[in-house]
PDB file of N, CA and C in Angstrom:
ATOM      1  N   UNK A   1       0.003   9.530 -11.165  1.00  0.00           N
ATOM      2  CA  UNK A   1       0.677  10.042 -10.005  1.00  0.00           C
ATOM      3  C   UNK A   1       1.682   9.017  -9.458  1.00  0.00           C
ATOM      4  N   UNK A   2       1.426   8.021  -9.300  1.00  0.00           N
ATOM      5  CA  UNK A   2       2.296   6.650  -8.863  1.00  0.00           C
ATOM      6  C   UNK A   2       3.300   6.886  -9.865  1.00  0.00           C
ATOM      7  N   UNK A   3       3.037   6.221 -11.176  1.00  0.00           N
ATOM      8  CA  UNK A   3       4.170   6.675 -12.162  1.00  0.00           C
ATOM      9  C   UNK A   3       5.055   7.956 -11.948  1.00  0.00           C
ATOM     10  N   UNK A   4       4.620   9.243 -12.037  1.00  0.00           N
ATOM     11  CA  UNK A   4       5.554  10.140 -12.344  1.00  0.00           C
ATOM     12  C   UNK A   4       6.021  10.015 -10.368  1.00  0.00           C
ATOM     13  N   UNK A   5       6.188   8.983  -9.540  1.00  0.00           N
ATOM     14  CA  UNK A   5       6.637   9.107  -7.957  1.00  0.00           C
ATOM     15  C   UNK A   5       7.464   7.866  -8.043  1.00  0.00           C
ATOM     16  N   UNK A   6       7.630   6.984  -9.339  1.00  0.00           N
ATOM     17  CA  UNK A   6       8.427   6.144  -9.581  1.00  0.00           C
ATOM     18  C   UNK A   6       7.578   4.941  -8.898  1.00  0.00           C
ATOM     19  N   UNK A   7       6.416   4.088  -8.402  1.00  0.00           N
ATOM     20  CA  UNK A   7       6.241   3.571  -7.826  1.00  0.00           C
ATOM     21  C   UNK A   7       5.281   2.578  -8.866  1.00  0.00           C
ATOM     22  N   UNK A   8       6.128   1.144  -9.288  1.00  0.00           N
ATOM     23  CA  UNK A   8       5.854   0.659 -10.175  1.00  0.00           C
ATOM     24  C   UNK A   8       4.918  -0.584  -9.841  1.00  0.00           C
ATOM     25  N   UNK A   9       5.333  -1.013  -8.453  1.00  0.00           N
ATOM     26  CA  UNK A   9       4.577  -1.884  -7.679  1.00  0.00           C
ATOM     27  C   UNK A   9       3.234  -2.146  -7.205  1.00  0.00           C
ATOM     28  N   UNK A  10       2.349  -1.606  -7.772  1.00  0.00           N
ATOM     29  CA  UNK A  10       1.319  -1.126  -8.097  1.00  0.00           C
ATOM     30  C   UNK A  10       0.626  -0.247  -8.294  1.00  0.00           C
ATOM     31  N   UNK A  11      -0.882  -0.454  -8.346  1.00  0.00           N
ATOM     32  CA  UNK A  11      -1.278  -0.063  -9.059  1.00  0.00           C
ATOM     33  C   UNK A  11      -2.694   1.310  -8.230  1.00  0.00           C
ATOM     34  N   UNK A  12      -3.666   2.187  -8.926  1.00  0.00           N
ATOM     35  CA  UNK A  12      -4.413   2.804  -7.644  1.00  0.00           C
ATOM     36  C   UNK A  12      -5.562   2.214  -7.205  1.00  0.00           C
ATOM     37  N   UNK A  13      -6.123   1.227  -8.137  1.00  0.00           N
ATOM     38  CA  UNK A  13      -6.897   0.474  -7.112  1.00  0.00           C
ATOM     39  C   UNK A  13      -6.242  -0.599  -6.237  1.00  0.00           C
ATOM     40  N   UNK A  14      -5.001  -1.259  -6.199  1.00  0.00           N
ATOM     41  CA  UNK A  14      -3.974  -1.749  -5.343  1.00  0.00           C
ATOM     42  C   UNK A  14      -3.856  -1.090  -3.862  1.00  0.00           C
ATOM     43  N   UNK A  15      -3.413   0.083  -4.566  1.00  0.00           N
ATOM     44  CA  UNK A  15      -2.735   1.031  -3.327  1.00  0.00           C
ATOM     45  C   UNK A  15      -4.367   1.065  -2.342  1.00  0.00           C
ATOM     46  N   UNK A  16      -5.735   1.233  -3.001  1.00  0.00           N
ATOM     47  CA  UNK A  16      -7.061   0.820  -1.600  1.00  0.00           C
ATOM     48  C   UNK A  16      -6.630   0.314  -0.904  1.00  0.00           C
ATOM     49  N   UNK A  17      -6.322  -0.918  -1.207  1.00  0.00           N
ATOM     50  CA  UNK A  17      -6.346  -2.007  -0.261  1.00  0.00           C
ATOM     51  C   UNK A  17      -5.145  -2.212   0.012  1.00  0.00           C
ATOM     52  N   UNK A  18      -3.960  -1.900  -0.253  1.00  0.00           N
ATOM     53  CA  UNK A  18      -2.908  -1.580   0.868  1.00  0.00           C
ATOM     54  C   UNK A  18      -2.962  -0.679   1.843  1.00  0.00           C
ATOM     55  N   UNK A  19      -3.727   0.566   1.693  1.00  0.00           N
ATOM     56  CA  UNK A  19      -3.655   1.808   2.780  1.00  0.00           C
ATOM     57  C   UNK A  19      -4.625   1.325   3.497  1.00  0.00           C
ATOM     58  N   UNK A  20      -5.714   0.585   3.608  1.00  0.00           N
ATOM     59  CA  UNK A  20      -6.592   0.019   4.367  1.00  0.00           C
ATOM     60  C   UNK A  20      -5.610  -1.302   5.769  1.00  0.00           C
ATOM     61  N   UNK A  21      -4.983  -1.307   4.493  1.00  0.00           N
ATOM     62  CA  UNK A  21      -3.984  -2.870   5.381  1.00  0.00           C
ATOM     63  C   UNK A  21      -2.842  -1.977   6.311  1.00  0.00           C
ATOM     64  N   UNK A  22      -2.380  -0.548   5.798  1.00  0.00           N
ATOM     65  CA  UNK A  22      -1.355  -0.105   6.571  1.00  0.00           C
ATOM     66  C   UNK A  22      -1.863   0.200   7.510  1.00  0.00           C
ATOM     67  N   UNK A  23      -3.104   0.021   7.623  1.00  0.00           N
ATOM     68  CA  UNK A  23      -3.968   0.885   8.379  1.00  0.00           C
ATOM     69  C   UNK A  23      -4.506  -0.066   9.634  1.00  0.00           C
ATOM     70  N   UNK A  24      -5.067  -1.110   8.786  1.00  0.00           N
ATOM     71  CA  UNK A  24      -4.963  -2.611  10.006  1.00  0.00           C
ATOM     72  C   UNK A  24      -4.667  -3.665   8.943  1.00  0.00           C
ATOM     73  N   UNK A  25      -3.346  -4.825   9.767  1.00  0.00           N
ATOM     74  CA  UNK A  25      -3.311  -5.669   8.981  1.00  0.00           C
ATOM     75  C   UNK A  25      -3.962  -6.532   9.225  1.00  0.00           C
ATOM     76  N   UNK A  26      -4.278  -7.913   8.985  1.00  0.00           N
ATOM     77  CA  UNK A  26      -4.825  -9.212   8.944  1.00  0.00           C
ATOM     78  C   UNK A  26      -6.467  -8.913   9.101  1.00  0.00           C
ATOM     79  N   UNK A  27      -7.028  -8.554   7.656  1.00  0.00           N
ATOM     80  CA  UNK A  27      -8.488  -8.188   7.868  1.00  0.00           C
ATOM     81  C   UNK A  27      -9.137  -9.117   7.127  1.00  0.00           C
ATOM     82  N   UNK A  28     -10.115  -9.478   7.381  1.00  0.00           N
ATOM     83  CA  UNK A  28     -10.853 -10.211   6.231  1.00  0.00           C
ATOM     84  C   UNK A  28     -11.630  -9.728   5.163  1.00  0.00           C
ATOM     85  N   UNK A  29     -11.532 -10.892   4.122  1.00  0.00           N
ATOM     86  CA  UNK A  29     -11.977 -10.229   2.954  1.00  0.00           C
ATOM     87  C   UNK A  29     -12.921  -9.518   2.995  1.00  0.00           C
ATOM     88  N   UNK A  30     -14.136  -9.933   3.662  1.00  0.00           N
ATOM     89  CA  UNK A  30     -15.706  -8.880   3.669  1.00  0.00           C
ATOM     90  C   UNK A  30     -15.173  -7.690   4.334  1.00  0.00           C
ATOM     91  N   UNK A  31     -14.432  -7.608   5.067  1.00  0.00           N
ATOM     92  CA  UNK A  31     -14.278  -5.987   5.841  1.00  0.00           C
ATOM     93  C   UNK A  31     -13.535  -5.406   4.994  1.00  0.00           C
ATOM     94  N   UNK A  32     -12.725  -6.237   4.028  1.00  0.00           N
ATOM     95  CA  UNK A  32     -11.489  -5.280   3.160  1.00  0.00           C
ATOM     96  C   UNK A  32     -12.404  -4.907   2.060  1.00  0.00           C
ATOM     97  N   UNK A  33     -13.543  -5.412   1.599  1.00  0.00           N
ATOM     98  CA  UNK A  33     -14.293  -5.109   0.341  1.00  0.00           C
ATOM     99  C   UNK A  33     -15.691  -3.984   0.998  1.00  0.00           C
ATOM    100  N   UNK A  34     -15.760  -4.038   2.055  1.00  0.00           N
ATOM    101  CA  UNK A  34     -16.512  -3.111   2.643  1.00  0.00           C
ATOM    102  C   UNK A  34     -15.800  -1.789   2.618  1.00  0.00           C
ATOM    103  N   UNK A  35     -14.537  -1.823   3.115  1.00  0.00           N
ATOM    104  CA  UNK A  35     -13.468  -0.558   3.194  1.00  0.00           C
ATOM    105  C   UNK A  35     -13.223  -0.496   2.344  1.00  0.00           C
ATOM    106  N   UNK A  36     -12.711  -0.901   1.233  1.00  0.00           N
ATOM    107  CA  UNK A  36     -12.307  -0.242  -0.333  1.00  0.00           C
ATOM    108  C   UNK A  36     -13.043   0.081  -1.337  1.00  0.00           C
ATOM    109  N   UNK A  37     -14.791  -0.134  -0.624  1.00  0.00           N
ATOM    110  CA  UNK A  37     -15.716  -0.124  -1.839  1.00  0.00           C
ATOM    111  C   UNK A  37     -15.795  -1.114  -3.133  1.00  0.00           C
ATOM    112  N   UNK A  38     -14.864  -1.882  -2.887  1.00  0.00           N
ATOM    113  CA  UNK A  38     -14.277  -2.667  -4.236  1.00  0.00           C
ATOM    114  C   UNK A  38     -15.257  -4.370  -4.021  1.00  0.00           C
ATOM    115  N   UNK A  39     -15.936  -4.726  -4.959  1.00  0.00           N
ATOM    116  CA  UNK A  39     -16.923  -5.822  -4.987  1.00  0.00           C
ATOM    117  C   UNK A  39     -15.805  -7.096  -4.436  1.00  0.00           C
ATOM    118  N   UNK A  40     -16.631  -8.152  -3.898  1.00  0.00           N
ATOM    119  CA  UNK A  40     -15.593  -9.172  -3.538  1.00  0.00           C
ATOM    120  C   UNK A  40     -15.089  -9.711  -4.918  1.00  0.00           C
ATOM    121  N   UNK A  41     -15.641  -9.831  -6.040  1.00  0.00           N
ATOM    122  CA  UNK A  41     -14.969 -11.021  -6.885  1.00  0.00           C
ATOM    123  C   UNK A  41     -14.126  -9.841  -7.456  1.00  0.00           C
ATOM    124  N   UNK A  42     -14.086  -9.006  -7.835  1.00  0.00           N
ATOM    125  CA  UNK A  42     -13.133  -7.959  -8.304  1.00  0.00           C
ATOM    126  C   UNK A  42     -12.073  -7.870  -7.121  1.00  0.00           C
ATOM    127  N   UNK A  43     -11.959  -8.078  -6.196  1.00  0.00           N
ATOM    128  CA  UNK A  43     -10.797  -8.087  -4.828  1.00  0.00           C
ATOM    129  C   UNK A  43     -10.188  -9.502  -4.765  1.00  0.00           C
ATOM    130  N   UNK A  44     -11.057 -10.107  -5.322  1.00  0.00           N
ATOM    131  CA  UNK A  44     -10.452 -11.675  -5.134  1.00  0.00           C
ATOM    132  C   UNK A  44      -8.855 -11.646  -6.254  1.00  0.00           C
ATOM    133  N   UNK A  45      -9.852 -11.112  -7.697  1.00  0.00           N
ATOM    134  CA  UNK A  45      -9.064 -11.140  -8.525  1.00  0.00           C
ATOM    135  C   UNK A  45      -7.364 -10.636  -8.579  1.00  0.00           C
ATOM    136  N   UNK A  46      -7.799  -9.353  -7.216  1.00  0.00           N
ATOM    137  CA  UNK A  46      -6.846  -8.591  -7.382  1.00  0.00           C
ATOM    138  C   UNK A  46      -5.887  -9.220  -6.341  1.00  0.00           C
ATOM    139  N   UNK A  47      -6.986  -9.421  -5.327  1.00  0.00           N
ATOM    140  CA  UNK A  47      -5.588 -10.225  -4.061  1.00  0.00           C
ATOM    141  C   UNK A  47      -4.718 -11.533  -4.843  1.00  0.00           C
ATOM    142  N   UNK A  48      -5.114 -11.522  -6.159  1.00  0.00           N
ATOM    143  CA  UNK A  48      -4.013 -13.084  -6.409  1.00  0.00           C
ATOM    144  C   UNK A  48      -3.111 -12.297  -7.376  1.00  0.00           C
ATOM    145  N   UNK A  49      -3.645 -11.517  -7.738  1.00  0.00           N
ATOM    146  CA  UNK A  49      -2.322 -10.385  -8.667  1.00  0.00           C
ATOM    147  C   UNK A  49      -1.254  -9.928  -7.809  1.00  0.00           C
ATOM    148  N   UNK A  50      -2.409  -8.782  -6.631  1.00  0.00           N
ATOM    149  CA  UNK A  50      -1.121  -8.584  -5.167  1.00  0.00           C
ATOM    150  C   UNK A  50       0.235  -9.869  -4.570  1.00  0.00           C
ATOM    151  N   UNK A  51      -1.003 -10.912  -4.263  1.00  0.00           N
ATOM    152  CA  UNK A  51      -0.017 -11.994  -3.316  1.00  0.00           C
ATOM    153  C   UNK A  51       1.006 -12.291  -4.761  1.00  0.00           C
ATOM    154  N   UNK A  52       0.674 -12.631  -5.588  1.00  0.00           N
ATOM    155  CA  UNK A  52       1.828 -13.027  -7.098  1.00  0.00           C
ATOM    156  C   UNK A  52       3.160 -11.915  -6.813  1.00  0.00           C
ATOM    157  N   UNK A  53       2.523 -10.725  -6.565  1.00  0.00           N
ATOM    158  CA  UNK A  53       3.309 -10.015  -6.617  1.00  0.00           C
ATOM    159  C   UNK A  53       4.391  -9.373  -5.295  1.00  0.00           C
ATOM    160  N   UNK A  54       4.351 -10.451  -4.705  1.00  0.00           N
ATOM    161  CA  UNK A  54       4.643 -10.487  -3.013  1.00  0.00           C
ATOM    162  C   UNK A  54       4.471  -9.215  -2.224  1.00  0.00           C
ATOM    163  N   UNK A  55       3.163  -8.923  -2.389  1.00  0.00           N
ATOM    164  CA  UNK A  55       2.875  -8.154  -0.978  1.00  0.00           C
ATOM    165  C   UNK A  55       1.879  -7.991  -0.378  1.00  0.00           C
ATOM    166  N   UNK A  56       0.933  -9.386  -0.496  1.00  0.00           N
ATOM    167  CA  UNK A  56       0.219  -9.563   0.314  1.00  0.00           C
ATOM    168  C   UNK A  56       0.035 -11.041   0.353  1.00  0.00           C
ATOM    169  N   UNK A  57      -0.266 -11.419   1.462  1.00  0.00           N
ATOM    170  CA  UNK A  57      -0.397 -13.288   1.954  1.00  0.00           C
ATOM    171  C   UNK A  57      -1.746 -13.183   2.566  1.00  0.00           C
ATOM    172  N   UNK A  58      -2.706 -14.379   1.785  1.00  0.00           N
ATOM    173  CA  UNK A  58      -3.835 -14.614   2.532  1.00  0.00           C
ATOM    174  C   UNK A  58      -3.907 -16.283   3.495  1.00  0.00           C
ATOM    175  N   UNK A  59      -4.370 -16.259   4.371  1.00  0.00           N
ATOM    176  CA  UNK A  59      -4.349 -17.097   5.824  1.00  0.00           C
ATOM    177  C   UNK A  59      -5.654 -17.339   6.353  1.00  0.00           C
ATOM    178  N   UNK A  60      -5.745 -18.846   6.021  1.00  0.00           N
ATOM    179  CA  UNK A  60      -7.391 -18.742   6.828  1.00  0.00           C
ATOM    180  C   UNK A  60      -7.183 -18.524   8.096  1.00  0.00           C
ATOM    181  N   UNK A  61      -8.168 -18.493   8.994  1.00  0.00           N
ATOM    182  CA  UNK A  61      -8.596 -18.686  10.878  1.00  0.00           C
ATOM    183  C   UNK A  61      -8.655 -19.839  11.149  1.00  0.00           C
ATOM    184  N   UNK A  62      -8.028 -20.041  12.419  1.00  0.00           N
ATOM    185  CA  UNK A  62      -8.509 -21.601  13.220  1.00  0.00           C
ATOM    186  C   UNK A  62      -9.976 -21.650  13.919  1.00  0.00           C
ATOM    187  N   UNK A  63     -10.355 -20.612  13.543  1.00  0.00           N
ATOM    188  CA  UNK A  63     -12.089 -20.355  14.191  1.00  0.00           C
ATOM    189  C   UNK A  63     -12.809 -20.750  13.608  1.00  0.00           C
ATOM    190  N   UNK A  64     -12.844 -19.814  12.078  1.00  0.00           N
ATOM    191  CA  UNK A  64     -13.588 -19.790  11.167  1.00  0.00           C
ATOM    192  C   UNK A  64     -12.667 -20.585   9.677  1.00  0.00           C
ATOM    193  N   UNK A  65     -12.899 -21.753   9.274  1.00  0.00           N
ATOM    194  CA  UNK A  65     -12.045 -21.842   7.911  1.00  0.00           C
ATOM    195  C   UNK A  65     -12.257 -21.287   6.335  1.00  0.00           C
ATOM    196  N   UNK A  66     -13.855 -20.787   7.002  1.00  0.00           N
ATOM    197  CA  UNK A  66     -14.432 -19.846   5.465  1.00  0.00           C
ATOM    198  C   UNK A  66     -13.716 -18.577   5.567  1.00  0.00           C
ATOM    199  N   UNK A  67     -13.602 -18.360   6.614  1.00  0.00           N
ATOM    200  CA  UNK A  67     -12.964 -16.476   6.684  1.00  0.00           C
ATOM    201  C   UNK A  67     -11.516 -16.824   6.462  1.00  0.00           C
ATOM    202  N   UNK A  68     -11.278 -15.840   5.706  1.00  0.00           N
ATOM    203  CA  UNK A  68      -9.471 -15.806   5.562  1.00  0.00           C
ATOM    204  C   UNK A  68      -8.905 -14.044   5.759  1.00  0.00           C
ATOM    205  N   UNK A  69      -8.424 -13.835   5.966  1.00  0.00           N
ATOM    206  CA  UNK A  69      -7.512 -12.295   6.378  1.00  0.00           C
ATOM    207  C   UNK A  69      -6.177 -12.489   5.442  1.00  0.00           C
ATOM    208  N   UNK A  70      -5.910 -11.267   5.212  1.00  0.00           N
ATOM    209  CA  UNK A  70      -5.346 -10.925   4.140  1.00  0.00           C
ATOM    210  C   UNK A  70      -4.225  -9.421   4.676  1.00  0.00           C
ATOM    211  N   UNK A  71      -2.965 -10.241   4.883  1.00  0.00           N
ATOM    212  CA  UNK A  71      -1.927  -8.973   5.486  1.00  0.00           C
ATOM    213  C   UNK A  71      -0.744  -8.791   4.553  1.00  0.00           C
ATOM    214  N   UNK A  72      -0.487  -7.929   5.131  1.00  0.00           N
ATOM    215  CA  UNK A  72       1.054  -7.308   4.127  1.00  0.00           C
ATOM    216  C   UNK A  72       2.149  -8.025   4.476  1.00  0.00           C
ATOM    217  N   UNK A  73       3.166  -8.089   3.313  1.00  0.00           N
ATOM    218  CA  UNK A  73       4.388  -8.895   3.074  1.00  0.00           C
ATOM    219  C   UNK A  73       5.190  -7.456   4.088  1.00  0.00           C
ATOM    220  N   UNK A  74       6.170  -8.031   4.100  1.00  0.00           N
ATOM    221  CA  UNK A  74       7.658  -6.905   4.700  1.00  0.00           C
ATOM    222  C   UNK A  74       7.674  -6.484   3.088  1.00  0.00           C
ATOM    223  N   UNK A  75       7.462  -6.757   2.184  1.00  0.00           N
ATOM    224  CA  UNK A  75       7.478  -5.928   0.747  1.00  0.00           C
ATOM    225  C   UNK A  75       6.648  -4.737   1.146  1.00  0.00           C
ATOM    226  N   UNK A  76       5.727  -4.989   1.101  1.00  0.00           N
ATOM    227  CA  UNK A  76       4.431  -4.291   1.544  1.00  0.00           C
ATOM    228  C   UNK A  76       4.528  -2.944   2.039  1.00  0.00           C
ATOM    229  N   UNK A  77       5.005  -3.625   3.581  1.00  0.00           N
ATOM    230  CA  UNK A  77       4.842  -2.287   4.257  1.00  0.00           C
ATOM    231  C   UNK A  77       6.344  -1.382   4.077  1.00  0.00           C
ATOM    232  N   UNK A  78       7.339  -2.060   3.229  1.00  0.00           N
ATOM    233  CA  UNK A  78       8.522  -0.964   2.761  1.00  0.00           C
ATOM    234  C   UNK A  78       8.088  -0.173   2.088  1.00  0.00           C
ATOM    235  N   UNK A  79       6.952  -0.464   1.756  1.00  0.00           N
ATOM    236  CA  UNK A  79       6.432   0.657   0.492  1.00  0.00           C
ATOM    237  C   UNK A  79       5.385   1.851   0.977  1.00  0.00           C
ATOM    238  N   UNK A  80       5.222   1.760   2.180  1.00  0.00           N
ATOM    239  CA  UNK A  80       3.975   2.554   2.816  1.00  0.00           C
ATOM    240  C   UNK A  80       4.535   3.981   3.023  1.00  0.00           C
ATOM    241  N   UNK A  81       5.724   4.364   3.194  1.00  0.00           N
ATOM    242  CA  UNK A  81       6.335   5.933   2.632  1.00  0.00           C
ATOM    243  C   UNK A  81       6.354   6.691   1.463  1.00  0.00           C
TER     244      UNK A  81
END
């Protein structure tokens, strides 16, 4: 479906965890792997494919330095139409 809509920029387990992010950005990883159903080390894998692929940046907290949140590039959210 992505393919035949021309949308080469990823992929449909991608697009989870972008519509989760259009949805709220700067979430952390346990809430983004809770919401996408998707295991953490399988999300890890993928958030370094995403960020490679500029449209998503992960950022630790000045609270917490184990927690990091994970938001959309301006790539990102051009693509949310």
């Amino acid at each position: 479906m992505l393919a035949d809509s021309g949308i080469e920029e990823f992929n449909g387990p991608q697009g989870r965890i972008l519509y989760v992010l259009w949805q709220e950005d700067g979430v952390p990883i346990a809430a983004l792997a809770r919401k996408t159903g998707l295991a953490k080390n399988t999300l890890t894998a993928m958030l370094a494919r995403m960020e490679a692929a500029g449209l998503i940046f992960r950022q630790g907290t000045q609270i917490d330095r184990r927690q990091v949140l994970v938001s959309l590039t301006e790539k990102a959210r051009g693509l949310e139409d």
